[in-house]
Every structure is written in C-alpha cells, then in structure tokens.
Protein backbone atom coordinates (compact mmCIF):
# COMPACT_ATOMS: atom_id res chain seq x y z
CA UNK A 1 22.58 -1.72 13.74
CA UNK A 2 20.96 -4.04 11.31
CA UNK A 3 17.08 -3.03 10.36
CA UNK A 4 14.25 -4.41 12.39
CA UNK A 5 12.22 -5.32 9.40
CA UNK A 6 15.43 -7.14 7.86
CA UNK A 7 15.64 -9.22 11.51
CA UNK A 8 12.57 -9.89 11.27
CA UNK A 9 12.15 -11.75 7.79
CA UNK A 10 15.05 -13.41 8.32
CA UNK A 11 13.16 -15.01 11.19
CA UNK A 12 10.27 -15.56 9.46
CA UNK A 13 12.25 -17.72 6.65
CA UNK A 14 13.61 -19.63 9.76
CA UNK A 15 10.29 -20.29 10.49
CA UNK A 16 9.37 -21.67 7.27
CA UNK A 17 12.63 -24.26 7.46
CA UNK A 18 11.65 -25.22 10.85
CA UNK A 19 8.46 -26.17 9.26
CA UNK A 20 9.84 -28.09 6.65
CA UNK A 21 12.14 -29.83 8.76
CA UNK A 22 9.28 -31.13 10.48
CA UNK A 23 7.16 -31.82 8.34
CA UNK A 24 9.97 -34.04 6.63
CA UNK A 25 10.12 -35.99 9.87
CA UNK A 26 6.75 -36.56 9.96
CA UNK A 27 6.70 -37.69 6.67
CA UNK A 28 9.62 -40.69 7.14
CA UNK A 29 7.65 -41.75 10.32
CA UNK A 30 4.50 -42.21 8.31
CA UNK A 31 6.16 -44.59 6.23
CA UNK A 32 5.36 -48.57 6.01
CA UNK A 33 8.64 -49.12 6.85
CA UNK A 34 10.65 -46.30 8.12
CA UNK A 35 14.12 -45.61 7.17
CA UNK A 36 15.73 -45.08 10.65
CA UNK A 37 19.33 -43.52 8.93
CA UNK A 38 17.22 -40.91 7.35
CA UNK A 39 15.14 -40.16 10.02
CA UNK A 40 18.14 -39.59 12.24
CA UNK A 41 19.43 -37.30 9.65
CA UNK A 42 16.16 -35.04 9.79
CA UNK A 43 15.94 -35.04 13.34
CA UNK A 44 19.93 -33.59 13.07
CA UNK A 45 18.29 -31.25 10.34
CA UNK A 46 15.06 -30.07 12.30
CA UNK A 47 17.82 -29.34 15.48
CA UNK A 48 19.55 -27.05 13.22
CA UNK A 49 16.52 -25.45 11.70
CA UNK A 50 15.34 -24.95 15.19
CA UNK A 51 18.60 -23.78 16.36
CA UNK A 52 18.44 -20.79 13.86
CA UNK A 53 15.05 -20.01 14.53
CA UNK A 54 16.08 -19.56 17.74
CA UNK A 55 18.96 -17.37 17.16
CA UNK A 56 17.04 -15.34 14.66
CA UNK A 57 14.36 -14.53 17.08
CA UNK A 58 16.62 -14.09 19.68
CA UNK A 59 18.17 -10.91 17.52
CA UNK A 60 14.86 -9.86 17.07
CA UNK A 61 13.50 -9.73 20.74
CA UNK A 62 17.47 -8.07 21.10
CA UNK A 63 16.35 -5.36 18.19
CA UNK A 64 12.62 -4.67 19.37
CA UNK A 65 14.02 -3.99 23.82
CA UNK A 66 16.75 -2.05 21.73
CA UNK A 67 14.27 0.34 19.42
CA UNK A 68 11.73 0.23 22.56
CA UNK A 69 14.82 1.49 25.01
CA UNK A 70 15.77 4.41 22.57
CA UNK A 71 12.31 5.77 21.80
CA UNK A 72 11.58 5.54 25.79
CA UNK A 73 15.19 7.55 26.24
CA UNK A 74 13.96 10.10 23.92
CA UNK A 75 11.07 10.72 25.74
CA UNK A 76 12.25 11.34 28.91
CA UNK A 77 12.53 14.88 29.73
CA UNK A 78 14.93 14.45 32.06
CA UNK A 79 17.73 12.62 29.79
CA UNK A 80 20.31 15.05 28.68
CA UNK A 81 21.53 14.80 24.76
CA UNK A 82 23.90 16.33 22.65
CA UNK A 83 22.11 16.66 19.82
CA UNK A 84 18.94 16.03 18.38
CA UNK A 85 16.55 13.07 19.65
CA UNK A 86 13.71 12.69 16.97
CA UNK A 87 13.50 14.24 13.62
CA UNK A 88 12.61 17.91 13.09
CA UNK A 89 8.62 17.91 11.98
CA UNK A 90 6.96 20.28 10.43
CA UNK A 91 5.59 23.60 11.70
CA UNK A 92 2.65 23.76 9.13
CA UNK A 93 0.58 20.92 8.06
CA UNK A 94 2.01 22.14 4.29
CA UNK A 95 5.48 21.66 5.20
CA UNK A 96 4.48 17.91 6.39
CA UNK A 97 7.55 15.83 4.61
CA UNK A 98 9.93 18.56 3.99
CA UNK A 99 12.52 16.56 6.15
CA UNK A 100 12.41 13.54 3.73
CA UNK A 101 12.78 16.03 0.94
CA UNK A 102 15.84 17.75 3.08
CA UNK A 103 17.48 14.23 3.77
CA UNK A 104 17.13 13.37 -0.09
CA UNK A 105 18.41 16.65 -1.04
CA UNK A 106 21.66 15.68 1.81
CA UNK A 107 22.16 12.52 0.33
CA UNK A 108 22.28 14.05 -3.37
CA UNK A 109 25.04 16.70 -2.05
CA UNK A 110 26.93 13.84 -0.34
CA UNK A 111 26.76 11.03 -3.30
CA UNK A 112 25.01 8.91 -1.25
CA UNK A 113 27.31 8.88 1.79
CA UNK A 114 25.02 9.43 4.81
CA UNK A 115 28.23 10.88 6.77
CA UNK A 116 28.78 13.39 4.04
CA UNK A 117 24.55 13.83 3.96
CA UNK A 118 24.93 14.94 7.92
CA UNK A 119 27.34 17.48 7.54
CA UNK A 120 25.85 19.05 4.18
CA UNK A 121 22.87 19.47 6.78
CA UNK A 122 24.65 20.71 9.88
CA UNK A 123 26.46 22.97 7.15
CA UNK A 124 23.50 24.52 5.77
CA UNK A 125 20.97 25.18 8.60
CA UNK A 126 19.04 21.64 8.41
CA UNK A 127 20.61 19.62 11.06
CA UNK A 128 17.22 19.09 12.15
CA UNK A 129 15.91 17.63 9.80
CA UNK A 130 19.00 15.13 8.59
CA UNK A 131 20.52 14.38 11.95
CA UNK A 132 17.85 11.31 11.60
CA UNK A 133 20.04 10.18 8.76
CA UNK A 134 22.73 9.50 11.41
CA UNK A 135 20.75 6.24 12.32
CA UNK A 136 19.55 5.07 8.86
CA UNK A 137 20.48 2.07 7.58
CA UNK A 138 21.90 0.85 3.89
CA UNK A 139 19.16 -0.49 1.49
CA UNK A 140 19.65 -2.30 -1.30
CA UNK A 141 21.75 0.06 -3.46
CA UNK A 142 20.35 2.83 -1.59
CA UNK A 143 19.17 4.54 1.90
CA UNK A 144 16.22 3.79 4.06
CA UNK A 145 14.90 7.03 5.34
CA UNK A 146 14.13 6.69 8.79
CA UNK A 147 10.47 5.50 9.81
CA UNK A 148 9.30 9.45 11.42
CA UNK A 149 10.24 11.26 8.32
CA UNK A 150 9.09 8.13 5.94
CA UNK A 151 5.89 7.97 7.30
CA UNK A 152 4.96 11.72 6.53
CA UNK A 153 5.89 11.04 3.10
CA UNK A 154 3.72 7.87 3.24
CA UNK A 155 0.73 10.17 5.28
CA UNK A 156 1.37 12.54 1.91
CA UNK A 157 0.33 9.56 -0.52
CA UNK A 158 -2.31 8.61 1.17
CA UNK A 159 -5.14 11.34 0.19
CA UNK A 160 -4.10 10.74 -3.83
CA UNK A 161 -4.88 7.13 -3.93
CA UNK A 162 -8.85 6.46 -3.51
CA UNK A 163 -8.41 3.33 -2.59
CA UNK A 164 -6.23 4.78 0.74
CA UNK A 165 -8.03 7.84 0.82
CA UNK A 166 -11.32 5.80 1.79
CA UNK A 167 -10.33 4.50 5.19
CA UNK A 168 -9.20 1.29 4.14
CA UNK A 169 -7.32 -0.37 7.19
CA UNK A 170 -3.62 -0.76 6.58
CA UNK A 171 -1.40 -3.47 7.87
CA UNK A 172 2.33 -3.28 8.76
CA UNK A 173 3.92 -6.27 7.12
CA UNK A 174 7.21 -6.21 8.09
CA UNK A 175 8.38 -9.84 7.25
CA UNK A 176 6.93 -8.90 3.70
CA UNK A 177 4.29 -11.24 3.28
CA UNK A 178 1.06 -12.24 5.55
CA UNK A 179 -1.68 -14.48 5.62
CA UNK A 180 -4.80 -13.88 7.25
CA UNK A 181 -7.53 -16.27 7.69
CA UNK A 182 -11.47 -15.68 6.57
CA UNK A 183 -14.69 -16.91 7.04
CA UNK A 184 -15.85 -18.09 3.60
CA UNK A 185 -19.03 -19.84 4.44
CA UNK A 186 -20.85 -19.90 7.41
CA UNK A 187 -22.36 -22.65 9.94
CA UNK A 188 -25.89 -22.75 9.27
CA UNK A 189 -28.82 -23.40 12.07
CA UNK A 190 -32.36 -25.32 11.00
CA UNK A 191 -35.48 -26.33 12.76
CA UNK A 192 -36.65 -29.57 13.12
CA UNK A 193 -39.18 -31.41 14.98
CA UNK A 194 -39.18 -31.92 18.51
CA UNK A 195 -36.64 -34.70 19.74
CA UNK A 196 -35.32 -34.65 15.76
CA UNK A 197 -31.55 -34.49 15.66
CA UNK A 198 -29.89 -31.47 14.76
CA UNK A 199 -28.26 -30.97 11.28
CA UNK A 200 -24.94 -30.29 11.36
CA UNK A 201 -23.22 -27.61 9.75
CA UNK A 202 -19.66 -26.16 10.01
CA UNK A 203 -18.15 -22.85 8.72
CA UNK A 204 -16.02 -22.88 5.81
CA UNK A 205 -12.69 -21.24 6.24
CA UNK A 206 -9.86 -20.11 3.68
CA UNK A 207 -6.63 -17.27 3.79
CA UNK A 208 -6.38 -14.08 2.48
CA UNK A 209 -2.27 -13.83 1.15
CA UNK A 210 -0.12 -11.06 0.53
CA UNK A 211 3.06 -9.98 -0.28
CA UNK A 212 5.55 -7.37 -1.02
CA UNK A 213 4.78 -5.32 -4.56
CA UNK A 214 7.45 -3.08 -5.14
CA UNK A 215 6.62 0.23 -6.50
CA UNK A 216 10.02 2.47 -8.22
CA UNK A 217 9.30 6.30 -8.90
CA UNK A 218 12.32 7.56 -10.48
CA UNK A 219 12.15 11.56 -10.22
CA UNK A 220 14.71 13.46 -12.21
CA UNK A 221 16.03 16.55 -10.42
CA UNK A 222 18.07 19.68 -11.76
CA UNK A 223 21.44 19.89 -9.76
CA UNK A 224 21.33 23.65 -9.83
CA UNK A 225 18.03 23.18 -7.38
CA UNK A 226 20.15 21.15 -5.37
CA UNK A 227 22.38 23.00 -4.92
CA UNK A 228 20.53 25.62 -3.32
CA UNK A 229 19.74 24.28 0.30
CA UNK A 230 16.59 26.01 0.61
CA UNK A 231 13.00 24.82 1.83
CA UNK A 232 11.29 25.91 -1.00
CA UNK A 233 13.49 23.61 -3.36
CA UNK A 234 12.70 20.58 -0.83
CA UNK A 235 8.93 21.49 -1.40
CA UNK A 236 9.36 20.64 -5.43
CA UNK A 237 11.61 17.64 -4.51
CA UNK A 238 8.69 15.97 -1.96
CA UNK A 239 5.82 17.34 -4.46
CA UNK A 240 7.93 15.32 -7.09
CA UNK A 241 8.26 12.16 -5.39
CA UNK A 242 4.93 12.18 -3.81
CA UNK A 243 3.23 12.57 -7.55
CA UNK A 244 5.15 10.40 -9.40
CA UNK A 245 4.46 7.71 -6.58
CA UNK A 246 0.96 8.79 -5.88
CA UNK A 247 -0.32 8.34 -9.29
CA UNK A 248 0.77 5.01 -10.12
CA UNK A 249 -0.16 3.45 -6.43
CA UNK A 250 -3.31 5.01 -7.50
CA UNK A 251 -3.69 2.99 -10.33
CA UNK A 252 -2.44 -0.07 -9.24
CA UNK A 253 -4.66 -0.51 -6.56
CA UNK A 254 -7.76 0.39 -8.52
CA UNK A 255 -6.87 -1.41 -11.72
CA UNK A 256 -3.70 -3.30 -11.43
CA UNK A 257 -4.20 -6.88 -12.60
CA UNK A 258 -1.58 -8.67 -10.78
CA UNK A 259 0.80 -9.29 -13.47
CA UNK A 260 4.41 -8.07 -13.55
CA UNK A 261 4.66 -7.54 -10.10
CA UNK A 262 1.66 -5.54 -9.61
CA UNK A 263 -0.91 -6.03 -7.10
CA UNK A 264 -4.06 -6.83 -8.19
CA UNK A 265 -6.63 -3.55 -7.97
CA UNK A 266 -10.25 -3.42 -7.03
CA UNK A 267 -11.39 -3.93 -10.76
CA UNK A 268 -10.10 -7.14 -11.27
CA UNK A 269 -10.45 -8.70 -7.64
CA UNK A 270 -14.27 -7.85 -8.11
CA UNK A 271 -16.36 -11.01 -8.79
CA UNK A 272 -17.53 -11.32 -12.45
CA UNK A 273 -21.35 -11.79 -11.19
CA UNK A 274 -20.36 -8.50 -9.42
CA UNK A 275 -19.26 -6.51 -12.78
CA UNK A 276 -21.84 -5.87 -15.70
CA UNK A 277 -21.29 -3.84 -18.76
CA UNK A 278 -24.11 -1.51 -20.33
CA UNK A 279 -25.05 0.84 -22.50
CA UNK A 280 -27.16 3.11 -20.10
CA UNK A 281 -27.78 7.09 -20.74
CA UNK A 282 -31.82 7.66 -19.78
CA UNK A 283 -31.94 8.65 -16.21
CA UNK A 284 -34.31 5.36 -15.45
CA UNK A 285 -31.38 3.04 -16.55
CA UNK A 286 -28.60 4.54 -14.79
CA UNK A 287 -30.78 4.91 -11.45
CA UNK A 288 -31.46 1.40 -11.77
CA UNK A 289 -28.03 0.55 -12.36
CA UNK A 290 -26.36 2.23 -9.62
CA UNK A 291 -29.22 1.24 -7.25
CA UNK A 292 -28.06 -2.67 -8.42
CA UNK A 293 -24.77 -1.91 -8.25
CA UNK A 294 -25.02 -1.13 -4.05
CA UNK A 295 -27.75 -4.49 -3.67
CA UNK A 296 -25.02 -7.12 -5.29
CA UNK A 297 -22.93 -5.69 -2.21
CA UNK A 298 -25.88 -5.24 0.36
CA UNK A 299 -27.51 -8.48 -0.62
CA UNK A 300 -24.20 -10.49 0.35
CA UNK A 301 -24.12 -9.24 3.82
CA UNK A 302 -21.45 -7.02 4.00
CA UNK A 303 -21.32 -4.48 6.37
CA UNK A 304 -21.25 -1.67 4.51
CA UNK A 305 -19.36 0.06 7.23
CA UNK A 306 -17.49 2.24 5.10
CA UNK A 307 -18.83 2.14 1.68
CA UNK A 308 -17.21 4.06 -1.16
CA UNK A 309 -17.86 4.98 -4.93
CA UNK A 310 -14.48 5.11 -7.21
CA UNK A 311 -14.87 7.24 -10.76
CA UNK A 312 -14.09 9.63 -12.78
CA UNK A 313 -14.54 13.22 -12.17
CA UNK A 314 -16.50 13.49 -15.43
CA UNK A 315 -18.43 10.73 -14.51
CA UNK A 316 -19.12 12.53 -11.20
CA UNK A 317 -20.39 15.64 -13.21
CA UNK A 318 -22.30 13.41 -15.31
CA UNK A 319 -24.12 11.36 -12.75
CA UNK A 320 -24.67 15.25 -10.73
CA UNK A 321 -26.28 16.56 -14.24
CA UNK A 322 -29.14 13.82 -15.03
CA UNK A 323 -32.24 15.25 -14.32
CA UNK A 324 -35.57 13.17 -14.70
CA UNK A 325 -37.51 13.75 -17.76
CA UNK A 326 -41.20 14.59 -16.52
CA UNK A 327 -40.62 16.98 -13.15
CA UNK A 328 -36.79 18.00 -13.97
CA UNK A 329 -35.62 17.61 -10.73
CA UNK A 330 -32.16 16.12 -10.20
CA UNK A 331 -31.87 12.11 -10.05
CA UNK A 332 -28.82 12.41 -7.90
CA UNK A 333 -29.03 15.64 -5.36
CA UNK A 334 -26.38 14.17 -3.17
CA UNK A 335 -23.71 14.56 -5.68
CA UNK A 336 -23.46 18.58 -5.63
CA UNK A 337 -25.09 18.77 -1.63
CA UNK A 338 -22.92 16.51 -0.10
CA UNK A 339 -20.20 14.41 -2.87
CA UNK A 340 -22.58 11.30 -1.93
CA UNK A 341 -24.37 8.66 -4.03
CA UNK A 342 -27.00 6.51 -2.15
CA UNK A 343 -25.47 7.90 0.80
CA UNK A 344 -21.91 6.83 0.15
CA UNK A 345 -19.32 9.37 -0.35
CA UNK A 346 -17.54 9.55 -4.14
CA UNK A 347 -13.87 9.75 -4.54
CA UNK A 348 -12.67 10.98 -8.10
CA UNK A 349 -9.20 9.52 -9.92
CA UNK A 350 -8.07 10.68 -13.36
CA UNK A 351 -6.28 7.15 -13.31
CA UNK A 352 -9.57 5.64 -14.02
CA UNK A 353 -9.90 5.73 -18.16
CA UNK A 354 -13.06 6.99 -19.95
CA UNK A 355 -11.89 5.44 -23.63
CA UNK A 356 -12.55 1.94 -22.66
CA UNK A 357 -14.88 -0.69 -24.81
CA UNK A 358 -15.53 -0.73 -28.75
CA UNK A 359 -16.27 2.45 -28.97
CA UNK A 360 -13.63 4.15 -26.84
CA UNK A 361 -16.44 6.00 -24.23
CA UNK A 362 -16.67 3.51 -21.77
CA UNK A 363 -15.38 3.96 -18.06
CA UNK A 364 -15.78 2.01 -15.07
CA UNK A 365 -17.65 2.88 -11.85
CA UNK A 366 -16.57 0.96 -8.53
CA UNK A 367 -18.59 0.75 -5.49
CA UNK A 368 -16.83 -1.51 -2.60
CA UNK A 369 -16.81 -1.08 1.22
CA UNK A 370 -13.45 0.56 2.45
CA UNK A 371 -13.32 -1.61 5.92
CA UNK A 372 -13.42 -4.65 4.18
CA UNK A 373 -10.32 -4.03 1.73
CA UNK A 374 -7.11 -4.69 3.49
CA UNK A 375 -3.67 -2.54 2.46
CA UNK A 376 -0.32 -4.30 3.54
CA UNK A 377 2.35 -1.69 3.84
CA UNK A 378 5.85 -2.07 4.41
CA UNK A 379 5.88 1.51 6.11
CA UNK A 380 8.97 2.10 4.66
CA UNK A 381 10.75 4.33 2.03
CA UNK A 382 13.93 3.41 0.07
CA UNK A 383 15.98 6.45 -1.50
CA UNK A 384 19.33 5.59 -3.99
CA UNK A 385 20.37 8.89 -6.15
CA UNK A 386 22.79 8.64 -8.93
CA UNK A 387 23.98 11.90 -10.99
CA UNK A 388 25.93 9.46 -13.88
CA UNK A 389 22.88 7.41 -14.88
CA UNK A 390 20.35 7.35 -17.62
CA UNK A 391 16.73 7.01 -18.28
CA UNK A 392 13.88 6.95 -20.59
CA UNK A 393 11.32 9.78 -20.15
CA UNK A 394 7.73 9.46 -21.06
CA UNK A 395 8.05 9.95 -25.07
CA UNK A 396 10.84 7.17 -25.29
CA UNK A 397 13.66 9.29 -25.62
CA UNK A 398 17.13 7.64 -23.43
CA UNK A 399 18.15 10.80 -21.26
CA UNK A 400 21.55 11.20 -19.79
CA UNK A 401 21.58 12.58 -16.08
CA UNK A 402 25.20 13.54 -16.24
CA UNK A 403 24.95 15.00 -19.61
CA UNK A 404 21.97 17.33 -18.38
CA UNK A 405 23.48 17.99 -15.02
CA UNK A 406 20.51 16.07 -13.40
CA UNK A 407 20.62 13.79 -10.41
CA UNK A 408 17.88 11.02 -10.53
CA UNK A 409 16.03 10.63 -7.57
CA UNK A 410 14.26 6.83 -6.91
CA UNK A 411 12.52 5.76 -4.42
CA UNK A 412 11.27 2.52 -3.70
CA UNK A 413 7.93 1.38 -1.46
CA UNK A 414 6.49 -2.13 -1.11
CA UNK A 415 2.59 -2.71 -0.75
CA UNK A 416 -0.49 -4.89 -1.68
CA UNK A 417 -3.73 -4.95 -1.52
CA UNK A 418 -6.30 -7.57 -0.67
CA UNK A 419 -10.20 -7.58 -0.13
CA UNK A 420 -11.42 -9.49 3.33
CA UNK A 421 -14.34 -10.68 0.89
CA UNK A 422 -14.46 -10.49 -2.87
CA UNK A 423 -18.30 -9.89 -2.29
CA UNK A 424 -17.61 -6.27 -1.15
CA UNK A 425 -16.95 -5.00 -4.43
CA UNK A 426 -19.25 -4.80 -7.15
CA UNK A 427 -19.44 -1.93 -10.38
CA UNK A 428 -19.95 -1.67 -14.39
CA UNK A 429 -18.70 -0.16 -17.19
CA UNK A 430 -20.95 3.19 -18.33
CA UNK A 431 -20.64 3.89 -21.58
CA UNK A 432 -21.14 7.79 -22.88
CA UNK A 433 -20.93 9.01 -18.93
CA UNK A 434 -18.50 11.72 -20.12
CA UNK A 435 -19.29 15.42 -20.26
C-alpha cells in the first residue's frame, strides 16, 4: 500500500502543474495578438495537468477512507482478528518507545527485510511490538516505522529540545512544505471631524514558508547487544537514537542559521533591533537588560501567551546568584522559587555556547513567546541499518562497522521551524554570565 504522505505530495506537485498550466493560458490570452496554435496547445496541456490532479487526489481520498476504515476496524470490539491490531505500548511511562527500539533491533537481525524483522519478533517474545512492521512501508533506502510507535519516539524528543519543550504548536506537513499567511501590518482607524471622510487604511498581509529539513542521526550499535533480544538492550538502542537526535534538533532550532539544509533557529530569525550585545555584570545592568529584553517583545503587541526564556544552565545559576549591593536580597527570587524570570518560565540547553565574542565568555539569552513560533513536522521516522558500512566518529577517525562487528543505526526525521512574527523574539549576548 503506497504511504499516505507519499500520495499526498505527489498531489500537491499536481497542484503546482495545474497552476502553471493555467497560468500559461492566461498569459497567451493576455497577449496583443494571441497565438491561437499555442493556446490550443496549453489548453491540451492544462487538460492533462488537470487530469492528473485528478487522479492523484483521487488515490488520496482512496488512501485516507482506506487508513480511516482500518483504524475504525481496529476499534471495534466486536471485530475478530488473528493477530495483533495496533502496536504493543508501553506499560510504564519509562518504557514509552521501546517498540521502535524492538522494531529497529528486528530489522538489524533481519538485514533490513521487514518479513525476516516479523519473525525475529514472533521468535523471540516481541510480536507485539514488531507485528506493526507487517504494514510499514519502504523508505528511501530504508524503513518507515509505523506512525504509533514513531510518534513515541517523536513524544521522547520533544522534552530535550527547548524550543519543543515550550509548547510551541506543531504542524503536520505531510506534502513537505506549507505556507501560511500573516498579518504584517494592520488597518488603522482615525478621527476626524464630523461629516469629514474617513481615511482609509488596509492591513498588510505576507506568508510564513516552510519546508522539509532533514535531520540524519547515525547511531553505531554493538552486534553482540543485538543479538540479545532483551528489553533492556532496546532501552540503550531508543536512549541512543533519541540523544543523538535530540541534541542536534536542539541546536538547530535555537541556533541553526539556515544554511546547508538547516532550518533557521530562534537566534538568527530574531530581528537585529531585537538582539543587543553588552558587557553587563552589576546587578542594575543586567536587571535593566532583561527587563528590556521582555518590553522589545511586549511593546510590539504580542501576546505573550506562552512566553519563554532559552539559556544556559550556568547562566541560570548566574542570573539566580546576583544579589543587590545595598540590602543583599536576591535580584531574581523566581529563579530558585519557581525556574521563572519576570514571570516566564526558563528552559536550560547545553547546546547554547558560553565561549562566544572576543573574549570567548559571551553566551546568548533568548526570550520569545512559545505560541507564536510554529514547528512543521513530518511526524515521521525513517530507519535504514547497514552492518558493512563505515563512518567517521567525532575525533575524525573513518570506522569500519563490519570490521568492529557494529551495525549502524540511522534514522532520518524532517522538520522546520518558523516564527508567526519575527517581533516575538528578542535577547542579547551576556558576557562573563558563567559561574
């Protein structure tokens, strides 16, 4: 059965020809002097675009009744089944993704073949878990773990990347790109005399875009874990994948910069009226500071709805430590009574540096409001193993996987990240805010 998300791109690039087949008709119309052989020849172009548009969303309409038949059939009491009808969950909240972990560990015993994968699973006491397997579908040069046992992976991320961790909404993108309009200026209203016309005004309006960023942890893994089939072993195989992902989604989407296929983080879609950089240490300055910091967002009218500090946790402790010099009570009690600054709750990542700027002591402090940053998530997670590859580890050095009886592990997500409004972020570089 081919994936739903596949379908479904495919008819959004149908879309986009239908488009262009009319636009191109509109264009030869608009002429002085129209060429009527080549507007014949759109017109037989546009009734083939629109002719696979059609078919394309006719497979998807086909697809969505399909999935929506199944997961009704599953939930029916009633209905008898041979086997398994959803995916095994966990029993504890700390076993939450062991069945990805289980149907990575399948696929590794099976070499990739999801038949093989079912059986090493009904063979070893986890046909619960990888029976799901039995409806997955080929990705591109791997396996896409099916959306249940995906999405507890996915749930897993979530707490180790601030920017996810704060509440930010996130939007299934399943053609792999959207567009989303905004209000970028609004009408305005005046008074006037009596009987004086009214001034017109109109709101200005412009589109948030995003796409597909594909993220690739790679996550070497010793076959003689493998090979035992135990829970315990699936634990470090999902801890693995979900740190190695974790931390570099983390620092993408605080301080990715959009280049090489990255999205672009919070840091660099802040304005640059929004961003100062200072040398601050008495408790006056930084006070002042971070009270600014919270008015450049304030002051634009933003909501505030779910406001959020991103730092360091030494900058944390720092901020928590500054007392003021005449009565020496603490400038910011919040920190240690509650993890809040101004009221807004702090979230600590180690991906944020504190040896930035001339001197190497500078590190950045982010304040933006969660509701207003958007994160577009294919809700998917790609899994391809091979035991005969290579790859470089962290110092450089070109590892062989079948020379150290390893099988590498990667798994693929796709994601970006956009702000509603750039005004809803705003921060500065501290220099010295280190303990």
């Amino acid at each position: 059965m081919p994936d739903l998300n596949d379908l479904r791109r495919a008819r959004a690039a149908a879309s986009d020809a239908l488009q262009a087949a009319s636009a191109a008709i509109d264009g030869l119309e608009a002429a002085e002097t129209p060429d009527a052989t080549a507007i014949a020849a759109a017109e037989t172009g546009f009734a083939a675009a629109e002719a696979a548009f059609e078919a394309a969303d006719r497979r998807v309409k086909r697809a969505e009744s399909a999935a929506a038949a199944e997961a009704a059939a599953a939930a029916t009491p009633e209905a008898p089944a041979a086997g398994p009808t959803a995916p095994a969950t966990a029993r504890t909240p700390a076993d939450r993704g062991i069945g990805a972990a289980l149907c990575v560990m399948a696929l590794a015993a099976g070499g990739g073949d999801v038949e093989r994968a079912v059986r090493w699973g009904e063979a070893n006491g986890h046909s619960g878990a990888v029976a799901a397997l039995t409806g997955a579908v080929d990705a591109a040069g791997g396996v896409n773990i099916p959306a249940p046992l995906a999405a507890e992976v996915i749930d897993l991320l979530r707490p180790r990347v601030v920017v996810a961790n704060a509440g930010c909404p996130v939007i299934d993108m399943p053609a792999g790109q959207m567009r989303q309009a905004r209000l970028a200026a609004s009408a305005t209203a005046s008074y006037g005399a009596e009987n004086a016309p009214a001034v017109e005004s109109a709101p200005e309006f412009d589109q948030v875009d995003m796409s597909f960023k594909t993220l690739r942890g790679l996550v070497p893994v010793g076959n003689a874990l493998l090979r035992h089939a135990s829970t315990p072993v699936a634990r470090v195989v999902r801890d693995d994948l979900v740190n190695v992902m974790g931390t570099r989604e983390d620092l993408a989407f605080l301080r990715g910069d959009g280049s090489g296929g990255t999205p672009t983080g919070l840091r660099n879609w802040a304005l640059a009226a929004n961003w100062a950089v200072e040398a601050l240490k008495t408790p006056e300055a930084v006070e002042a500071r971070i009270r600014r910091t919270v008015n450049l967002v304030e002051d634009a009218d933003v909501a505030l709805a779910r406001g959020t500090w991103a730092m360091r946790a030494s900058t944390k402790n720092f901020l928590a430590s500054l007392r003021h010099p005449a009565s020496g009570a603490l400038v910011f009690p919040g920190i240690e009574q509650s993890g809040t600054l101004m009221g807004y709750p702090i979230l600590t990542s180690s991906q944020i540096p504190d040896n930035l700027g001339a001197g190497g002591d500078e590190t950045e402090i982010t304040f933006f409001d969660a509701a207003e940053i958007m994160i577009g998530d294919s809700m998917a997670l790609s899994i391809a193993l091979s035991s005969e590859a290579s790859y470089v580890d962290t110092s450089g050095d070109t590892i062989s996987a079948f020379q150290r009886d390893l099988t590498l592990v990667r798994a693929i997500r796709e994601h970006d990240l956009a702000p509603m409004h750039d005004q809803a972020l705003a921060g500065f570089n501290g220099t010295g805010w280190s303990l």
